[in-house]
N, C-alpha and C. Protein backbone atom coordinates (compact mmCIF):
# COMPACT_ATOMS: atom_id res chain seq x y z
N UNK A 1 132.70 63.25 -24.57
CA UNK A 1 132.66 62.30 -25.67
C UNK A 1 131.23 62.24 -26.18
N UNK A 2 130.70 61.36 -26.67
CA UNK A 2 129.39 61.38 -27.15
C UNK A 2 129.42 59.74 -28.11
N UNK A 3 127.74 59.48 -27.81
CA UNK A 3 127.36 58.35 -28.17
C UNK A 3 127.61 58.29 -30.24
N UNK A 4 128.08 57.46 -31.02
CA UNK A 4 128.18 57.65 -32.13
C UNK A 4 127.77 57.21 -32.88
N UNK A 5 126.93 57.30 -33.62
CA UNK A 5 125.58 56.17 -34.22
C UNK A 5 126.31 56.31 -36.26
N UNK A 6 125.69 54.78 -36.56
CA UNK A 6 125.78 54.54 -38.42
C UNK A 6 124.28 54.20 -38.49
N UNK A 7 124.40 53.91 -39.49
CA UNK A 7 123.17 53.32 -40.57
C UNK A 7 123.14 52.44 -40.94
N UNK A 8 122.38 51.20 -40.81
CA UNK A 8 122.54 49.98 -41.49
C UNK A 8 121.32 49.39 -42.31
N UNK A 9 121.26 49.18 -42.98
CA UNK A 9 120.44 48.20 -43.51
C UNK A 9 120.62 47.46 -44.15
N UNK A 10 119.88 46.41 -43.00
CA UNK A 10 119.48 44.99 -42.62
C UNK A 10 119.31 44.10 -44.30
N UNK A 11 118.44 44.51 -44.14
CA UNK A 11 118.09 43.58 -45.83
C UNK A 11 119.36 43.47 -47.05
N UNK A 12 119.79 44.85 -47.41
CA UNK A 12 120.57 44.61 -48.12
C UNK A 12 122.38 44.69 -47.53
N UNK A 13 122.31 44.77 -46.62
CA UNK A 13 123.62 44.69 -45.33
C UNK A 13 124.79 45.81 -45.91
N UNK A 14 124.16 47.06 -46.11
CA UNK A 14 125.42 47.95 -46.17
C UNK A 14 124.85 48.80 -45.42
N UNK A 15 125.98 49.66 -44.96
CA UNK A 15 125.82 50.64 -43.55
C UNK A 15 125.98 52.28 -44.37
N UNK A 16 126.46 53.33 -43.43
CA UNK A 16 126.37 54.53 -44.06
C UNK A 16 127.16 55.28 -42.54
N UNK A 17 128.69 55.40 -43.23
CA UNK A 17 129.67 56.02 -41.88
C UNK A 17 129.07 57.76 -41.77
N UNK A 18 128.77 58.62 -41.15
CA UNK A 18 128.62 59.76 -41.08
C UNK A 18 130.00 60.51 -41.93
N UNK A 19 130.70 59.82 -41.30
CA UNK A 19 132.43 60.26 -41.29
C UNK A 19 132.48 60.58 -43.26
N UNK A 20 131.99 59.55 -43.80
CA UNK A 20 131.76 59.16 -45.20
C UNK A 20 131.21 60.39 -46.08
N UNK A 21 129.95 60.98 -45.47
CA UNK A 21 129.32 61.70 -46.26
C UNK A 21 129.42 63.16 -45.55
N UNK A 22 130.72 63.03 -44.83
CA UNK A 22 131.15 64.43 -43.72
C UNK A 22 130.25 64.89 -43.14
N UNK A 23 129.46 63.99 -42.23
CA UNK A 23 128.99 64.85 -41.02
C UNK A 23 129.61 64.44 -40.00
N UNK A 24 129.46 64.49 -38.41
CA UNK A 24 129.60 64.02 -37.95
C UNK A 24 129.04 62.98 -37.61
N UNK A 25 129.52 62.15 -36.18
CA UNK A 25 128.89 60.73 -35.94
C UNK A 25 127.88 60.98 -35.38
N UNK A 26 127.76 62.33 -33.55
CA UNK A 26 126.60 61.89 -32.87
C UNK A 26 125.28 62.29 -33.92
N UNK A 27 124.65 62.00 -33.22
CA UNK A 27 122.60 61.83 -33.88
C UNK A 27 122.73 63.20 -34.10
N UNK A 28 122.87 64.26 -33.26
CA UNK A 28 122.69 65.52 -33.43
C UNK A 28 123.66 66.66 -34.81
N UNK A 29 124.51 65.79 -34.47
CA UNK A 29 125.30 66.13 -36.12
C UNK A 29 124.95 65.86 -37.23
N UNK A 30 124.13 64.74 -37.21
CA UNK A 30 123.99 64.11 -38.70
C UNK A 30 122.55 64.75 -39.11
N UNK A 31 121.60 65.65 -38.49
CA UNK A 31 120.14 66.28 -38.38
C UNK A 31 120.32 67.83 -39.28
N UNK A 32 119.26 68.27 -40.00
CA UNK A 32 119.34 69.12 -39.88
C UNK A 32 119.96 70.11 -40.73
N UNK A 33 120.35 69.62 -41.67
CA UNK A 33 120.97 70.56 -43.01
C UNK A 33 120.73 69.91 -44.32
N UNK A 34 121.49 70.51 -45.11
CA UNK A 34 121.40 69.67 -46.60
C UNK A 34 121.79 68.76 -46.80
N UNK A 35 123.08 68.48 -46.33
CA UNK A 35 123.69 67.56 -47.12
C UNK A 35 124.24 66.68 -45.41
N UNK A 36 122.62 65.57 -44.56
CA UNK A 36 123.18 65.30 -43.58
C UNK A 36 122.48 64.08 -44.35
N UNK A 37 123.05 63.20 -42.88
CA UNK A 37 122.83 61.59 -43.11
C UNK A 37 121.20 61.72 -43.16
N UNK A 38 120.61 62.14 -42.38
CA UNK A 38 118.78 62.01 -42.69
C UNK A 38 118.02 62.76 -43.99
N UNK A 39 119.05 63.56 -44.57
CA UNK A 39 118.60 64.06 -45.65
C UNK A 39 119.26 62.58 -46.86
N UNK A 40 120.17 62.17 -46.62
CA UNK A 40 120.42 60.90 -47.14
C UNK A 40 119.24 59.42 -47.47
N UNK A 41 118.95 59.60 -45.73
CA UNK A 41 118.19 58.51 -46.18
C UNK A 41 116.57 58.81 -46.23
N UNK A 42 116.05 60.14 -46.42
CA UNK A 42 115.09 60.28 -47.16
C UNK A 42 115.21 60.03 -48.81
N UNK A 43 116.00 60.63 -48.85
CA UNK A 43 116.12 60.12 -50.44
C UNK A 43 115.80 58.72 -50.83
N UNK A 44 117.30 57.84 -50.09
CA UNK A 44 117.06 56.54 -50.31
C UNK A 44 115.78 55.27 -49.83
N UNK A 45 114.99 55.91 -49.14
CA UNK A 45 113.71 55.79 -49.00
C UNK A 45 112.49 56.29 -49.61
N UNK A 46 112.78 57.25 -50.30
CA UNK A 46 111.82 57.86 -51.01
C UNK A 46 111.42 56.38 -52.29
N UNK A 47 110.29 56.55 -52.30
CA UNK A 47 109.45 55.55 -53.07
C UNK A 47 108.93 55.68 -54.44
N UNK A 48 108.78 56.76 -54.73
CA UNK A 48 108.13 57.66 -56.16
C UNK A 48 108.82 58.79 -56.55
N UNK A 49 110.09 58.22 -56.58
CA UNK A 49 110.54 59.86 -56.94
C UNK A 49 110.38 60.01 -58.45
N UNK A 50 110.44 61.42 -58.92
CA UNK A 50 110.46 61.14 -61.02
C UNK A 50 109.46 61.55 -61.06
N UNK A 51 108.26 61.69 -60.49
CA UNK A 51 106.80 61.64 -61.17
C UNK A 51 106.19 63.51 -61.21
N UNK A 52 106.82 63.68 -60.48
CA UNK A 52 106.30 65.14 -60.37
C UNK A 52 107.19 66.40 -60.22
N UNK A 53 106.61 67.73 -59.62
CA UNK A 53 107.21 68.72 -59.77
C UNK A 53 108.01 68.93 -58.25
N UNK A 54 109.16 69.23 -57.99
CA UNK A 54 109.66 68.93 -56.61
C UNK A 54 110.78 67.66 -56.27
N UNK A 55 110.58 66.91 -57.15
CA UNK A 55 111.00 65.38 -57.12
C UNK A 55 112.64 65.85 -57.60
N UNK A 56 113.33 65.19 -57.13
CA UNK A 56 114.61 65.24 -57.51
C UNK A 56 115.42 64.43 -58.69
N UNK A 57 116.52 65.38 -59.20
CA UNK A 57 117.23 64.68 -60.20
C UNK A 57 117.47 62.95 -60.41
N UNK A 58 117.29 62.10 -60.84
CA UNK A 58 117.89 60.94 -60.69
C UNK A 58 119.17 60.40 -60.13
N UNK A 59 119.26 59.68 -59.46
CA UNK A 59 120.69 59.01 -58.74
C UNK A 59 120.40 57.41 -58.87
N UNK A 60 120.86 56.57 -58.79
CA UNK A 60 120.54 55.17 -58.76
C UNK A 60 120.36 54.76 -57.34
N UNK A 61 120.95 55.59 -56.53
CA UNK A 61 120.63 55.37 -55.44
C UNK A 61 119.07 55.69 -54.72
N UNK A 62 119.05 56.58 -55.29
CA UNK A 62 117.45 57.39 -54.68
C UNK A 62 116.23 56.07 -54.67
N UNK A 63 115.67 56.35 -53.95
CA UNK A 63 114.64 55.01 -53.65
C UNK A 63 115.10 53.63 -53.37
N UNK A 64 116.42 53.24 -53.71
CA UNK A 64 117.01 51.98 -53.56
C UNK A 64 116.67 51.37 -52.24
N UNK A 65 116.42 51.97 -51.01
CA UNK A 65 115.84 51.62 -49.65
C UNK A 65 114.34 51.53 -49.62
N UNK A 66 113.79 51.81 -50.52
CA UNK A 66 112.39 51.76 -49.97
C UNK A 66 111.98 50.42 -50.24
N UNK A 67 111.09 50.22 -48.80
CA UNK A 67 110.62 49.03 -47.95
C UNK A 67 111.41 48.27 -47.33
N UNK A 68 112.69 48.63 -46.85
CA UNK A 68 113.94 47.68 -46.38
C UNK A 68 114.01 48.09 -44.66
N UNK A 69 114.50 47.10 -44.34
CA UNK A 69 114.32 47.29 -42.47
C UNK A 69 115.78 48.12 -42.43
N UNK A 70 115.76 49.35 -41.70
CA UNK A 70 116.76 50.28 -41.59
C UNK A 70 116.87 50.18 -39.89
N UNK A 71 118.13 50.37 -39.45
CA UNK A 71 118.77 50.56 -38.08
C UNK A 71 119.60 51.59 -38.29
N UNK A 72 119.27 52.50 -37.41
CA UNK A 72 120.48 53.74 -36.72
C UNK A 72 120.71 53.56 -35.60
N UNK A 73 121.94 52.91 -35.11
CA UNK A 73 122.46 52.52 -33.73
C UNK A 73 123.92 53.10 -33.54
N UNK A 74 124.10 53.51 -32.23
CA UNK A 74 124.99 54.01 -31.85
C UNK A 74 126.00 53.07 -31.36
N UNK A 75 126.95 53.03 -31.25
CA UNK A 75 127.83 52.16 -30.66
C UNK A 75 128.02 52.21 -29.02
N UNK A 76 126.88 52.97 -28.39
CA UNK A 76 126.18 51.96 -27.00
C UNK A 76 125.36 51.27 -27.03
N UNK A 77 124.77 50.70 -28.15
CA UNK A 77 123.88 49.78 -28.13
C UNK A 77 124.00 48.58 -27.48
N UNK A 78 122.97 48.00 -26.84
CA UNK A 78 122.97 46.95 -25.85
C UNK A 78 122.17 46.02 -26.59
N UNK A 79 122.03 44.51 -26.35
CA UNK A 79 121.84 43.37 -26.76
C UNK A 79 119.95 43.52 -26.38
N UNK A 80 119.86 44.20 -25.33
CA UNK A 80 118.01 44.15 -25.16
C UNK A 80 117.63 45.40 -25.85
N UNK A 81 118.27 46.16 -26.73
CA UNK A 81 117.66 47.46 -27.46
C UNK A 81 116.63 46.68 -28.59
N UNK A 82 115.83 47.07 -29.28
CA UNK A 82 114.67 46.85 -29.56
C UNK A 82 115.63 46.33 -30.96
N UNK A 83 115.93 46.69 -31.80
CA UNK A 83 116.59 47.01 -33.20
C UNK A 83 118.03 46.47 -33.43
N UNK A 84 118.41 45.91 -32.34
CA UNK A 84 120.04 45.52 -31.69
C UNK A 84 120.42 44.83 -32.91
N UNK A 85 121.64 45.08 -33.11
CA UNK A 85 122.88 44.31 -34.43
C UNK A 85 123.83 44.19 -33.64
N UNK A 86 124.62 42.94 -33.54
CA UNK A 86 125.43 42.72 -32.63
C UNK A 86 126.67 43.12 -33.46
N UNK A 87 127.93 43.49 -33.26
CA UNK A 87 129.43 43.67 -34.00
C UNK A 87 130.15 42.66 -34.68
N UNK A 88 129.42 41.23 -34.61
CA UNK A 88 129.32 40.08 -35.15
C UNK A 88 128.75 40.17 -37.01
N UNK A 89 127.29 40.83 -36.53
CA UNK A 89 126.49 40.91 -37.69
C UNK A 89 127.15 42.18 -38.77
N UNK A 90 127.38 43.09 -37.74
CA UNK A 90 127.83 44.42 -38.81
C UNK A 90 129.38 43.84 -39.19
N UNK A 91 130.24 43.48 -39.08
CA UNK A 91 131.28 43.03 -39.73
C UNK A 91 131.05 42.18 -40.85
N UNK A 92 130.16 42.24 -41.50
CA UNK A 92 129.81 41.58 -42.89
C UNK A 92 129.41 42.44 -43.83
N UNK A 93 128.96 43.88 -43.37
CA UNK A 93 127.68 44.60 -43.78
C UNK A 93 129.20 45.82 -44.88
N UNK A 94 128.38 46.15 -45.95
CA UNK A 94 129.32 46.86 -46.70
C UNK A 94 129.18 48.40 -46.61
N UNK A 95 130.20 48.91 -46.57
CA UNK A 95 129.86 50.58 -46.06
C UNK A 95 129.81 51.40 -47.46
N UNK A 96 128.70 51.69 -47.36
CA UNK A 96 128.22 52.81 -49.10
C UNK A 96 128.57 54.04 -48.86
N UNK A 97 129.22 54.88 -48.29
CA UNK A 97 129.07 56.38 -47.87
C UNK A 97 129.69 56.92 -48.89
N UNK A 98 130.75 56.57 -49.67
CA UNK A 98 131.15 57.14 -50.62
C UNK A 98 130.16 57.08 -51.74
N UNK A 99 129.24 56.65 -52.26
CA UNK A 99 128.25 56.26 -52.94
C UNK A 99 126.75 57.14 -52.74
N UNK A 100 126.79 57.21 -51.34
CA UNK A 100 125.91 57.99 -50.38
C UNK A 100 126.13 59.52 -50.27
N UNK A 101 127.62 59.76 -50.48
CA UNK A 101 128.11 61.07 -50.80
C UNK A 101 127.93 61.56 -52.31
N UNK A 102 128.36 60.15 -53.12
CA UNK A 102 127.61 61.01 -54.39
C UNK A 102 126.77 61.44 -54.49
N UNK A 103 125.68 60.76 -54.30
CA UNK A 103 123.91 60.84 -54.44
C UNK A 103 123.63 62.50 -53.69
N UNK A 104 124.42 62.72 -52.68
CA UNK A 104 123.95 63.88 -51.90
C UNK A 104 124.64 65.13 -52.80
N UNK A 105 126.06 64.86 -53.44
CA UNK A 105 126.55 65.66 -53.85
C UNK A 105 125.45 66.47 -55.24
N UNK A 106 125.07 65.46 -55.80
CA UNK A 106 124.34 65.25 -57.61
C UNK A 106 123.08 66.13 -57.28
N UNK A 107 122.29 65.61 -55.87
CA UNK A 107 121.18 66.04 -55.51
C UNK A 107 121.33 67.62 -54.76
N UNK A 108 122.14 67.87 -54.55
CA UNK A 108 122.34 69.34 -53.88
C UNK A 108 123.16 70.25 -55.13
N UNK A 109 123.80 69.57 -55.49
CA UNK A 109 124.16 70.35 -56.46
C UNK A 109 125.42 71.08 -56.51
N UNK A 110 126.28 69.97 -56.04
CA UNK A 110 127.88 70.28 -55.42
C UNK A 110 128.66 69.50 -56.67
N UNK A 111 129.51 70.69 -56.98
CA UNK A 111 129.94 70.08 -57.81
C UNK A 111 131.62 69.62 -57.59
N UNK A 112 132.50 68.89 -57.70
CA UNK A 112 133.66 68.13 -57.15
C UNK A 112 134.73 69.07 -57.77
């Protein structure tokens, strides 16, 4: 089996299913190609995008995370982990992956 980690962020309380933007769940699935969850949330962290040569197409999403407290937790997370969201807190939180899949689709250059 294997430990299965999302994405959340805190500030604006929507998450990001792997399942969503077809990778898989563990950490090691979602690493590492084009179109994975960490190529996701560079984007949506990216801070200046637009200004130069390299910078990617526009999405509304792109930069929408930057400066926001982000958690990637697996669902062994324990109550003394540094970053801990209890299953209390994430049952409020709204899941963007379909949204998250666009942005990756527009930016790679997949067309539907």
């Amino acid at each position: 089996m294997g430990q299965y980690h999302k994405v959340y962020n805190i500030d604006k309380k929507v998450m990001i299913n792997a399942h969503g933007i077809n990778n898989g769940l563990k950490l090691v699935e979602q690493i590492g190609h084009d179109h994975s969850t960490s190529t996701a949330l560079f984007l949506l962290l990216a801070n200046s995008n637009g200004r130069g040569g390299g910078d990617v197409d526009e999405h509304y999403l792109i930069g929408s995370w930057a400066g926001d407290r982000i958690v990637i937790q697996g669902d062994y997370a324990e109550e003394g982990d540094k970053a801990f969201i209890s299953d209390r807190e994430i049952e409020g939180y709204l899941d963007i992956s379909e949204a998250v899949n666009d942005m990756l689709n527009k930016t790679m250059g997949v067309t539907a």
